[in-house]
Protein backbone atom coordinates (compact mmCIF):
# COMPACT_ATOMS: atom_id res chain seq x y z
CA UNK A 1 49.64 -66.80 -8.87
CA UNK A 2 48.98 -64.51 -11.94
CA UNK A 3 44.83 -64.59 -11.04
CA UNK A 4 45.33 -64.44 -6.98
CA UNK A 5 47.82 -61.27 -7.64
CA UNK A 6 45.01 -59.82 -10.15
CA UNK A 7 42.57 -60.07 -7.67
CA UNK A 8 43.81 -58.70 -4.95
CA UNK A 9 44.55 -55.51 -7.47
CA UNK A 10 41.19 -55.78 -8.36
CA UNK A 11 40.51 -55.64 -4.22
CA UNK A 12 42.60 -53.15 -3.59
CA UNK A 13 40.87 -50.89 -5.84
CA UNK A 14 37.64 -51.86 -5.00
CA UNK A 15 38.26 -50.88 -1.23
CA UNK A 16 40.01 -47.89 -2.29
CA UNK A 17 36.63 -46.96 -4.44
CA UNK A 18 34.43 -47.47 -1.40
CA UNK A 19 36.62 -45.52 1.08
CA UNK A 20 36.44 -42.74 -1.46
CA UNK A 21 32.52 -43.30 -1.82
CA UNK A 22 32.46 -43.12 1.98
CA UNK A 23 34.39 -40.31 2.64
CA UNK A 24 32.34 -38.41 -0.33
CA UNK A 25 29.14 -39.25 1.18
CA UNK A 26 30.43 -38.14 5.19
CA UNK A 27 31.71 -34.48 3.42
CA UNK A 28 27.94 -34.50 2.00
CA UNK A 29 26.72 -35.05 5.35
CA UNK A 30 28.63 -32.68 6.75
CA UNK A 31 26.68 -28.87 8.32
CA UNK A 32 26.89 -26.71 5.51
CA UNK A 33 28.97 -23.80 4.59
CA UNK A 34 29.61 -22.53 7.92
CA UNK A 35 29.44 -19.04 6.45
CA UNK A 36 25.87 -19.70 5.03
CA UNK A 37 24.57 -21.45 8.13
CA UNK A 38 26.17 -19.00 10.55
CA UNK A 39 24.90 -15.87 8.21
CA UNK A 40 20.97 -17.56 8.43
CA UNK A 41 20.94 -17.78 12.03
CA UNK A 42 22.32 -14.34 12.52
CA UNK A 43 19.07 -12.93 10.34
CA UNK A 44 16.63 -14.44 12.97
CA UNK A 45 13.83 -13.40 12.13
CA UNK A 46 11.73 -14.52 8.37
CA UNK A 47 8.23 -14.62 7.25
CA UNK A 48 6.44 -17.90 6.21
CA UNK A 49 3.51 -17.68 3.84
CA UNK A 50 0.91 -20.14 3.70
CA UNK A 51 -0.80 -20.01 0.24
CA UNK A 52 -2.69 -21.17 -2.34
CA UNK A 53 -5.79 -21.74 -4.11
CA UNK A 54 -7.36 -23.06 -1.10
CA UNK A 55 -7.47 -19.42 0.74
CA UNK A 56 -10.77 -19.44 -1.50
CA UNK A 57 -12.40 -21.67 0.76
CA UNK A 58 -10.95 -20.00 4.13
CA UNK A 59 -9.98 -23.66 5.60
CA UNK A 60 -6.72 -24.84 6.17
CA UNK A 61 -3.88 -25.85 2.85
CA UNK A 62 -3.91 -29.35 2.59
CA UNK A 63 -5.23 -30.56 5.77
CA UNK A 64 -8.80 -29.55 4.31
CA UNK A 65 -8.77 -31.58 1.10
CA UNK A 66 -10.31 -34.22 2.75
CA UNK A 67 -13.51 -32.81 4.08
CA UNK A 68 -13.51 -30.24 1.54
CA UNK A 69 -13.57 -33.77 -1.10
CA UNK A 70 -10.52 -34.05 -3.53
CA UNK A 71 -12.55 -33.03 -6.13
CA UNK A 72 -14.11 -30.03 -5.15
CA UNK A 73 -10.57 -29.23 -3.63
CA UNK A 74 -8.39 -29.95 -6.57
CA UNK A 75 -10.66 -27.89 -8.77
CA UNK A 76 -10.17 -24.70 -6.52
CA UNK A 77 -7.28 -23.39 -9.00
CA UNK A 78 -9.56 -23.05 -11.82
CA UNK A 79 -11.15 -20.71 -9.66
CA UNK A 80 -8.07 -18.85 -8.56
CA UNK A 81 -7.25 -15.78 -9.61
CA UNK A 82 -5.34 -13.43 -6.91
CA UNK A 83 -5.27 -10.15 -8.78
CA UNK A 84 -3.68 -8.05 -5.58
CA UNK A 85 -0.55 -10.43 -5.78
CA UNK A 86 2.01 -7.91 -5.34
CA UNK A 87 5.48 -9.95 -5.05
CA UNK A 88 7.20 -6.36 -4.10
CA UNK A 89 4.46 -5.51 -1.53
CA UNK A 90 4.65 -8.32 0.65
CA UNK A 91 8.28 -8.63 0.72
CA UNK A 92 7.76 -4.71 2.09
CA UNK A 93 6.08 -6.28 4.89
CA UNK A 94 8.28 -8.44 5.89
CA UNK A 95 10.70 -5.83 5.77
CA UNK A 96 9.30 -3.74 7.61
CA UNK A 97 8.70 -6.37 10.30
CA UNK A 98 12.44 -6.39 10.38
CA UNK A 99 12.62 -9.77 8.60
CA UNK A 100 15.27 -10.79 6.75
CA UNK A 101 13.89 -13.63 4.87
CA UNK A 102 10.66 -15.14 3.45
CA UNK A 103 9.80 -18.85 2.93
CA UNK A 104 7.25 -19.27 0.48
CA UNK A 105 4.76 -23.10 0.19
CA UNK A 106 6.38 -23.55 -3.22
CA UNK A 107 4.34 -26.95 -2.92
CA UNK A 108 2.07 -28.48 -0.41
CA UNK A 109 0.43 -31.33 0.96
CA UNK A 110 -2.11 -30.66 -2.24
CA UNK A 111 0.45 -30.73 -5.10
CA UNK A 112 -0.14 -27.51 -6.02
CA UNK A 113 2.48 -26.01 -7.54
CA UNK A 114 2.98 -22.05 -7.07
CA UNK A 115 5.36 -22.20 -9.81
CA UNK A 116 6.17 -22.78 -13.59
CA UNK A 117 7.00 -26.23 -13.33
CA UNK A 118 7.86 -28.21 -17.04
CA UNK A 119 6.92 -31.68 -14.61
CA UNK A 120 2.86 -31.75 -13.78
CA UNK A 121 0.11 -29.15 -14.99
CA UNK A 122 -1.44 -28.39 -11.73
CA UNK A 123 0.31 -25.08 -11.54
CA UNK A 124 -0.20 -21.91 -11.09
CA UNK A 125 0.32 -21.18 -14.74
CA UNK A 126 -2.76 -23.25 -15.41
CA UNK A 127 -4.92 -20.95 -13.34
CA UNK A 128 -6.70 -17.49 -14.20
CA UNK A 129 -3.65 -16.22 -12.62
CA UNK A 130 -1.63 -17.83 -14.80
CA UNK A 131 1.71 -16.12 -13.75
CA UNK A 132 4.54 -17.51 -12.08
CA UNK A 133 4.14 -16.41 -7.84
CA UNK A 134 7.98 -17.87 -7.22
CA UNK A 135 9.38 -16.39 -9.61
CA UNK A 136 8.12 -12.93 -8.63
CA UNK A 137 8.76 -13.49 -5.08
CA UNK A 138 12.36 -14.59 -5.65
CA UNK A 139 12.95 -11.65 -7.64
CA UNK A 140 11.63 -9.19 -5.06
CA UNK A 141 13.36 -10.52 -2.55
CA UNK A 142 16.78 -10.26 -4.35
CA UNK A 143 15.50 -6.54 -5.07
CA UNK A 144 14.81 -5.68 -1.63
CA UNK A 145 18.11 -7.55 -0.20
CA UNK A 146 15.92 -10.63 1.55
CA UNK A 147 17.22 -14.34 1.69
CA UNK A 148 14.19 -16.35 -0.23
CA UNK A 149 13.39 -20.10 0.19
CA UNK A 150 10.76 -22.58 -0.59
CA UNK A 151 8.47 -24.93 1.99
CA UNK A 152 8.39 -27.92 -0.47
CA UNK A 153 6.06 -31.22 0.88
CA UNK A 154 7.47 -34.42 -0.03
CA UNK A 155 4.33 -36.10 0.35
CA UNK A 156 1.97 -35.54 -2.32
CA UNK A 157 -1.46 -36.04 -2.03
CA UNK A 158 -2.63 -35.40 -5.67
CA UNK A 159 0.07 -36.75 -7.29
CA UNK A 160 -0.49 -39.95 -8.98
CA UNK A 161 2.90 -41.68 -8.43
CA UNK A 162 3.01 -40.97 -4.94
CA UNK A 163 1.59 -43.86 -3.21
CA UNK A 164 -0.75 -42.18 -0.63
CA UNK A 165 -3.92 -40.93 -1.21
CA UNK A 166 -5.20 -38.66 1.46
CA UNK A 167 -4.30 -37.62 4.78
CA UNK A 168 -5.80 -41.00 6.78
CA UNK A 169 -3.79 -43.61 4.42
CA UNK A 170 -6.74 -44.78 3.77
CA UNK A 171 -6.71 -45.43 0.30
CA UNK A 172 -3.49 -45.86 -2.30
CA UNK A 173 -3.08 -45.02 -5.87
CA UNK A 174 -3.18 -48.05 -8.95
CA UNK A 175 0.00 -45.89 -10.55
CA UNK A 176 2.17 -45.10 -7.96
CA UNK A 177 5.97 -45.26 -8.22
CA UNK A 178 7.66 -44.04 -5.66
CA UNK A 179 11.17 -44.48 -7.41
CA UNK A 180 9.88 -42.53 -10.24
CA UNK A 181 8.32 -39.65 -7.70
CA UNK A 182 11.21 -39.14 -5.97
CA UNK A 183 12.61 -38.41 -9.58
CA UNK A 184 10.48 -35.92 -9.81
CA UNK A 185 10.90 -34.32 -6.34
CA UNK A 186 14.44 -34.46 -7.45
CA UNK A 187 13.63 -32.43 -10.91
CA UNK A 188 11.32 -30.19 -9.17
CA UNK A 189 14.01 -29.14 -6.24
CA UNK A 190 16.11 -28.28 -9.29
CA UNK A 191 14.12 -26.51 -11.53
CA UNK A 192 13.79 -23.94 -8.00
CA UNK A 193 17.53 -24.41 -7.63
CA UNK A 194 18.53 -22.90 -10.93
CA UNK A 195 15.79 -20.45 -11.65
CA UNK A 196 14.89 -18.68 -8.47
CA UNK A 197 18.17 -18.59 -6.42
CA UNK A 198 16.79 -20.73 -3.72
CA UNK A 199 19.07 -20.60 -0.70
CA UNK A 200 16.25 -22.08 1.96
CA UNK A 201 15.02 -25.82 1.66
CA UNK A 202 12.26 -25.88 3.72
CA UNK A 203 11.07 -29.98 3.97
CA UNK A 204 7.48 -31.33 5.19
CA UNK A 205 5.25 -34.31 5.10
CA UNK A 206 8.23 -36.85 5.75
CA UNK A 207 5.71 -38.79 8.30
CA UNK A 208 3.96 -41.10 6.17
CA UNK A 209 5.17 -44.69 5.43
CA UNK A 210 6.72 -43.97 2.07
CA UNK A 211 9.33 -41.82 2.74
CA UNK A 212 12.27 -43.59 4.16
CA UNK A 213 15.77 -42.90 6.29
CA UNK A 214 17.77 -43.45 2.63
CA UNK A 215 15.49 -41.52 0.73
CA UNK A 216 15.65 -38.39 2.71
CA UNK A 217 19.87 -39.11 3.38
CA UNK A 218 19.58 -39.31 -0.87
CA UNK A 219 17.97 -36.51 -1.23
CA UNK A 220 19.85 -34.51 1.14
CA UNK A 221 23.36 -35.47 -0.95
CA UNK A 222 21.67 -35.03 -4.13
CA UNK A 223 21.10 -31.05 -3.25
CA UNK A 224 23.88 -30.54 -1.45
CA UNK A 225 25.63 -31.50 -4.65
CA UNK A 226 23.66 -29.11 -6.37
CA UNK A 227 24.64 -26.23 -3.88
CA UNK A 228 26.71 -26.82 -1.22
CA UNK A 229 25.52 -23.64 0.49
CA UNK A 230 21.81 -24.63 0.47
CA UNK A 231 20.54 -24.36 4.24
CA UNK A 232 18.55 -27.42 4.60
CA UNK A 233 15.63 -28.14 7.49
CA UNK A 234 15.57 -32.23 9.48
CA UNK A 235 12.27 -32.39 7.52
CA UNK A 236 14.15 -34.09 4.49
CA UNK A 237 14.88 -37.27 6.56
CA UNK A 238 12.85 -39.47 8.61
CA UNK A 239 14.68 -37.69 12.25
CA UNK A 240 12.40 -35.03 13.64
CA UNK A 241 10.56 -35.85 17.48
CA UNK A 242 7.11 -34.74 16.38
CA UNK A 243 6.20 -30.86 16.60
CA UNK A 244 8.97 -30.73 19.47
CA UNK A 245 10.80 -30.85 16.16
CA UNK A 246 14.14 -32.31 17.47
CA UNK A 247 16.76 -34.25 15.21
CA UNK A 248 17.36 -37.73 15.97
CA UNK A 249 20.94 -38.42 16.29
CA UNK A 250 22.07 -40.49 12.90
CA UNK A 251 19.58 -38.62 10.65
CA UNK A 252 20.37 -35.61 8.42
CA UNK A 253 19.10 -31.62 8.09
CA UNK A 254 20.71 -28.71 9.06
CA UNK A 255 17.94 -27.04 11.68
CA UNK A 256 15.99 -28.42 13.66
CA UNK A 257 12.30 -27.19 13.44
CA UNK A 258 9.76 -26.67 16.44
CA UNK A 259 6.25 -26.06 15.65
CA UNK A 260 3.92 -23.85 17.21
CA UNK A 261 5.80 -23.77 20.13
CA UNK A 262 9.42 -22.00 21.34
CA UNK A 263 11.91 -24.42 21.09
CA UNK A 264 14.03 -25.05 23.96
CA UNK A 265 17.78 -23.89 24.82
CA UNK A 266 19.75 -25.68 22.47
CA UNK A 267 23.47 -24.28 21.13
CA UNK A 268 24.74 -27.07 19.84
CA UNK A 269 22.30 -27.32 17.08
CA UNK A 270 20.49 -24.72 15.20
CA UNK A 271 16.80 -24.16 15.09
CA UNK A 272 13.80 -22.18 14.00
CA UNK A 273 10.41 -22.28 15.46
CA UNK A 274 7.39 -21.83 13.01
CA UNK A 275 4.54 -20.19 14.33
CA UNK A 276 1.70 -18.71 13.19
CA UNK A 277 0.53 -14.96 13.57
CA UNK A 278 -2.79 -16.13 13.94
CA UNK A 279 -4.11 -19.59 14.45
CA UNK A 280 -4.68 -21.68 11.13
CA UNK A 281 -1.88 -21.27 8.52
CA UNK A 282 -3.81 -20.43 5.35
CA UNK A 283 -6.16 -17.50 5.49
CA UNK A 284 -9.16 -17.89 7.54
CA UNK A 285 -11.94 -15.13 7.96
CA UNK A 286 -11.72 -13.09 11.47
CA UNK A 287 -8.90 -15.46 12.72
CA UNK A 288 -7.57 -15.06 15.82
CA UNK A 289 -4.27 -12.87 15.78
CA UNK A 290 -1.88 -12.58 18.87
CA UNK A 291 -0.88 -9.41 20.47
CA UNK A 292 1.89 -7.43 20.04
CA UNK A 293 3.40 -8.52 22.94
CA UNK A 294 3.17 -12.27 22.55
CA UNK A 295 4.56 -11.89 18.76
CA UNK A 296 7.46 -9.82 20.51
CA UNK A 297 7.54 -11.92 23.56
CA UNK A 298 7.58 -15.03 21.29
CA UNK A 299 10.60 -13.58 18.96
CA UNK A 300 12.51 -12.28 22.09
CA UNK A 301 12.07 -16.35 23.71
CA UNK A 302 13.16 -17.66 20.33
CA UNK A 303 16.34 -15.78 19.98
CA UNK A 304 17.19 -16.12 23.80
CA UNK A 305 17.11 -19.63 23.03
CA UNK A 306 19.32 -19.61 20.27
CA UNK A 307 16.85 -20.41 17.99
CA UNK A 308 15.23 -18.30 14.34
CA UNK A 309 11.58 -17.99 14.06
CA UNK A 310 9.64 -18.12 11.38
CA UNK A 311 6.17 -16.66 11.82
CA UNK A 312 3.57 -17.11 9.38
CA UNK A 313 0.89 -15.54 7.32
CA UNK A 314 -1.84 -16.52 5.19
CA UNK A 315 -2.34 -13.97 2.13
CA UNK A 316 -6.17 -13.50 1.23
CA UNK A 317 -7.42 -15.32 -1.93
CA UNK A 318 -7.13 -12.17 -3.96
CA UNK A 319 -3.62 -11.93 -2.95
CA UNK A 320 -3.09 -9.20 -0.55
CA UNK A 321 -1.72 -10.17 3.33
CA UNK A 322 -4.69 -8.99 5.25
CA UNK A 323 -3.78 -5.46 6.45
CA UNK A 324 -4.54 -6.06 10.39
CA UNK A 325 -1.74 -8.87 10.13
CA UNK A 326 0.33 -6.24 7.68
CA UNK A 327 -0.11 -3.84 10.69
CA UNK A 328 0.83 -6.22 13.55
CA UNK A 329 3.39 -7.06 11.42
CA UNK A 330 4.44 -3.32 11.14
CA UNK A 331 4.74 -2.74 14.97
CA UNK A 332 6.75 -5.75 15.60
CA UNK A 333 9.25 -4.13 13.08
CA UNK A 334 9.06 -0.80 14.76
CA UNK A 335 10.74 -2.50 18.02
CA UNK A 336 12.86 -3.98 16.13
CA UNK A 337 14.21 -0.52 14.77
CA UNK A 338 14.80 0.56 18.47
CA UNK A 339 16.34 -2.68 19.38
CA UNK A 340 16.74 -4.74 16.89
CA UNK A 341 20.76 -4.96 18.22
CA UNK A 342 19.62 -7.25 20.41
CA UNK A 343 17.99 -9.72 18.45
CA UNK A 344 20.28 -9.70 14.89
CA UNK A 345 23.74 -11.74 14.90
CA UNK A 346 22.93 -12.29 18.69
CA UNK A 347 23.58 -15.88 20.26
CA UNK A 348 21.20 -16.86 22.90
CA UNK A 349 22.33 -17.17 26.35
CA UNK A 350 23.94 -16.69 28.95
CA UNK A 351 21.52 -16.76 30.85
CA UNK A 352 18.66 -19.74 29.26
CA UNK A 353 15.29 -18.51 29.43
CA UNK A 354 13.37 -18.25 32.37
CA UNK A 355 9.73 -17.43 33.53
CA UNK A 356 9.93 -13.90 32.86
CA UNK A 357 13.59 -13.59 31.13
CA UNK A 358 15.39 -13.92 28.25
CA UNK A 359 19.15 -13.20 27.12
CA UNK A 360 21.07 -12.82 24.02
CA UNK A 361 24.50 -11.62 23.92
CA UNK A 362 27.30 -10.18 21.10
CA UNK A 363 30.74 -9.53 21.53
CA UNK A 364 31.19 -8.34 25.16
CA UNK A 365 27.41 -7.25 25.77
CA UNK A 366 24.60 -9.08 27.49
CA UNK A 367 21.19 -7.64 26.51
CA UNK A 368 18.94 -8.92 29.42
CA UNK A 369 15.55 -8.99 28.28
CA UNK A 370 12.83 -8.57 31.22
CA UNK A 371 9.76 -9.58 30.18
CA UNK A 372 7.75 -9.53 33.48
CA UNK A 373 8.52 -7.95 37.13
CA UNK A 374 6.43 -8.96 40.11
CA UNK A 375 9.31 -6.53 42.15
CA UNK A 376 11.56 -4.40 41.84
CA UNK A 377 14.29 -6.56 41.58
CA UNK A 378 14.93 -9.68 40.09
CA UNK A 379 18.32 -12.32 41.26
CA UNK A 380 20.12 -14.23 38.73
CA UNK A 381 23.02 -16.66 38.62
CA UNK A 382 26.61 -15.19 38.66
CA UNK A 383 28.18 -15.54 35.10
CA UNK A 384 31.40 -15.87 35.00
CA UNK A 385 32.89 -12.30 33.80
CA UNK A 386 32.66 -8.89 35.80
CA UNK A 387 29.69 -6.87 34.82
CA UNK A 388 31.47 -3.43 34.29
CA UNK A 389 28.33 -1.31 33.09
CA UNK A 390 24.62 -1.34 33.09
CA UNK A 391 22.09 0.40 31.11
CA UNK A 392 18.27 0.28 30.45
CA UNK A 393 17.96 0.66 26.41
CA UNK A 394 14.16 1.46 26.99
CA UNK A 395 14.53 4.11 29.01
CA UNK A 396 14.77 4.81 32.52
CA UNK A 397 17.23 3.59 34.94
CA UNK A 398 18.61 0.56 36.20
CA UNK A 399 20.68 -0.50 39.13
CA UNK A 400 22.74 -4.29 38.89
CA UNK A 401 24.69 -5.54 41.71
CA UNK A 402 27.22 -8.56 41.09
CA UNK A 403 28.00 -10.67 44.08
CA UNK A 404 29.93 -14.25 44.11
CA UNK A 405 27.19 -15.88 43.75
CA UNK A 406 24.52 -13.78 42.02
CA UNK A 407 23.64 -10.94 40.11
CA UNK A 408 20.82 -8.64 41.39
CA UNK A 409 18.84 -6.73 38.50
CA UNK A 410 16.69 -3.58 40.70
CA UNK A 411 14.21 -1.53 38.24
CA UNK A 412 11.77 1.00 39.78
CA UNK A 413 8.46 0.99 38.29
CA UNK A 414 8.37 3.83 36.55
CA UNK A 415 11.10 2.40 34.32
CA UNK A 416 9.13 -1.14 33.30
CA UNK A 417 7.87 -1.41 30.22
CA UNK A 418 4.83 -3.73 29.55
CA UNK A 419 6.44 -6.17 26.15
CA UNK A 420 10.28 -5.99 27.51
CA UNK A 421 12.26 -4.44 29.71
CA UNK A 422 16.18 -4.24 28.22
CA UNK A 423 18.97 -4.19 30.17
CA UNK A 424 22.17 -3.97 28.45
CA UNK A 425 25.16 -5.26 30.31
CA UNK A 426 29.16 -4.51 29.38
CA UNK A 427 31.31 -7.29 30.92
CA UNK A 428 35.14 -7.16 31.52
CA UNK A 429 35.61 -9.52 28.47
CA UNK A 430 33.84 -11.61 25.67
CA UNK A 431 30.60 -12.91 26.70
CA UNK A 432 30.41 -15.49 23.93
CA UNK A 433 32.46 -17.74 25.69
CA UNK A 434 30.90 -18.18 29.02
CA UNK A 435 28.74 -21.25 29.88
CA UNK A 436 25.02 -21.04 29.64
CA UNK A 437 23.52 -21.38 32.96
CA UNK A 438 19.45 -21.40 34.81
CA UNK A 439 17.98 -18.01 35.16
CA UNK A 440 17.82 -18.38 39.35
CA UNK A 441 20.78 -18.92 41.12
């Protein structure tokens, strides 16, 4: 009686331990700090920067190593020597693009480390350069009162205890370990953690065979543990639907992340489409750049989506962003200052995005954004609150007309401009609760 009572102690306790475990590891797996989450999408608008000792070579980071031959390609640092690298100017830029955050390839599909990393040699330190690009980056960031975060691949192509060794699969590596690399992903994610105020975790190369469901649900709880308000992309874990970038239901990471491509209408989840300014990510010599008003266009999609963007740039191998992207860069920031109000702490909606419309909206305000007229009036679906003023923030004038059933938006020519036409619209109450509904009635 004395062993059957002991054991069912013993039981006891060890369901009581495993509830505990399991409600531990559902907290982990929990969004976020609301706060932090809700504060990132409100900023809407960051820089990524593709970069490394590959913008030598003008070819793409990572993706090139192949053709380029890992030798000739992992030798590229000795070369590297970016004396231009100005951590202050470039976070300039994307301030006055009217960013509000920068995420910086700490680490790519190469290995390459862009910081001072006590775990592998093949870091910047170790270069001419031989100075520490994160750390400088972070700082001037803090300075200038941007959010900073790292891209950080979890495959590793150069690393020796990561199984894989190139982009086709192809061939493996006689001292891999993947128990003891994902250590070291681990020590590396905290080494950026406590030196460089990281508040962005920005996860790629979870594709290949290696990486598993419970390695990237591990690693998610092991940094969340670290800092709770860490903003986290679905890159950690195995979820994301290809460069549609969607989340699997089951799998973990905070954002979903689109990829060259505007994301659809989604408020349930957050997202952030990455795009680049031009069309390869690292530098590339007389790359094509988009117009002003596809980068506005594209921002002004994103947000009326609900969604962040993240648009890239690839710095030049000395280390400067190339001044025609600095520029376009520049002009995007200078609409911004006009109407920035409504893009920042906007939610997208109510109106999803159409052909040629987008909407955001904040507090009792609807900012229509026109973004093409064929007419001079365009019909929408009725929302459900009065529309009790209407104004045309670029200039000109405006006449809406709100029937049961629609709402009829009438702009004479002279008052269309050729990026976006903004209509701001008072209702009779919040707009943040109504229901998102099609662009045509």
């Amino acid at each position: 009686m004395k062993h059957l009572t002991a054991l069912v102690v013993i039981l006891a306790v060890s369901l009581s331990t495993f509830a505990a475990e399991a409600r531990d590891t559902q907290d982990l797996l929990k969004k976020p700090d609301p706060k932090a989450l809700a504060a990132w999408q409100d900023m809407r608008f960051g820089m990524f920067i593709h970069w490394g000792p590959v913008s030598i070579t003008g070819k793409e980071i990572g993706w090139s190593r192949k053709k380029t031959g890992p030798k000739v390609y992992d030798d590229l640092y000795k070369k590297f020597n970016p004396v231009k690298f100005d951590a202050d100017q470039w976070v300039s830029i994307a301030k006055a693009a009217g960013m509000k955050y920068v995420v910086l390839t700490s680490k790519h599909h190469d290995g390459f480390c862009l910081w001072d990393t006590k775990l592998t040699d093949y870091n910047i330190m170790n270069s001419p350069f031989g100075r520490d690009v994160v750390k400088e980056l972070s700082t001037a960031c803090r300075k200038q009162g941007l959010v900073y975060g790292s891209y950080y691949s979890i495959l590793d192509w150069y690393h020796p205890l990561y199984p894989v060794g190139d982009e086709t699969n192809a061939k493996g590596k006689p001292n891999a370990d993947l128990d003891k690399y994902n250590q070291y992903i681990k020590d590396q994610l905290a080494e950026q953690i406590s030196n460089y105020d990281l508040s962005i975790a920005w996860f790629d190369g979870e594709w290949e065979k290696p990486w598993t469901h419970d390695r990237g649900v591990d690693l998610y709880k092991y940094l969340r543990k670290l800092k709770p308000n860490l903003i986290i992309n679905n890159r950690v874990d195995k979820g994301r639907r290809g460069m549609k970038g969607i989340t699997r239901e089951g799998f973990v990471g905070d954002f979903d992340t689109p990829e060259q491509r505007v994301g659809g209408f989604n408020m349930e989840r957050p997202w952030e489409t990455c795009m680049t300014i031009c069309r390869q990510w690292a530098w590339k010599p007389n790359d094509k750049m988009k117009s002003l008003p596809q980068c506005l266009q594209t921002l002004i999609r994103t947000v009326g989506g609900d969604g962040n963007l993240l648009f890239n740039v690839g710095p030049m191998p000395n280390g400067e962003i190339e001044p025609r992207q600095a520029t376009r860069l520049k002009e995007m920031g200078q609409w911004l200052a006009k109407y920035g109000q409504s893009i920042y702490g906007t939610r997208g909606g109510p109106w999803k995005p159409g052909k040629n419309i987008a909407s955001t909206r904040k507090g009792n305000v609807i900012y229509l954004h026109i973004l093409g007229m064929t007419g001079e009036s365009i019909t929408l679906a009725n929302i459900g609150r009065k529309i009790t003023a209407a104004s045309l923030l670029t200039g000109g004038t405006v006449d809406v007309k709100q029937t049961a059933d629609a709402v009829v938006v009438t702009i004479p020519a002279s008052s269309r401009k050729e990026i976006d036409t903004l209509v701001k619209l008072e209702l009779d109450g919040s707009a943040m609760d109504l229901k998102p509904v099609a662009a045509t009635p």
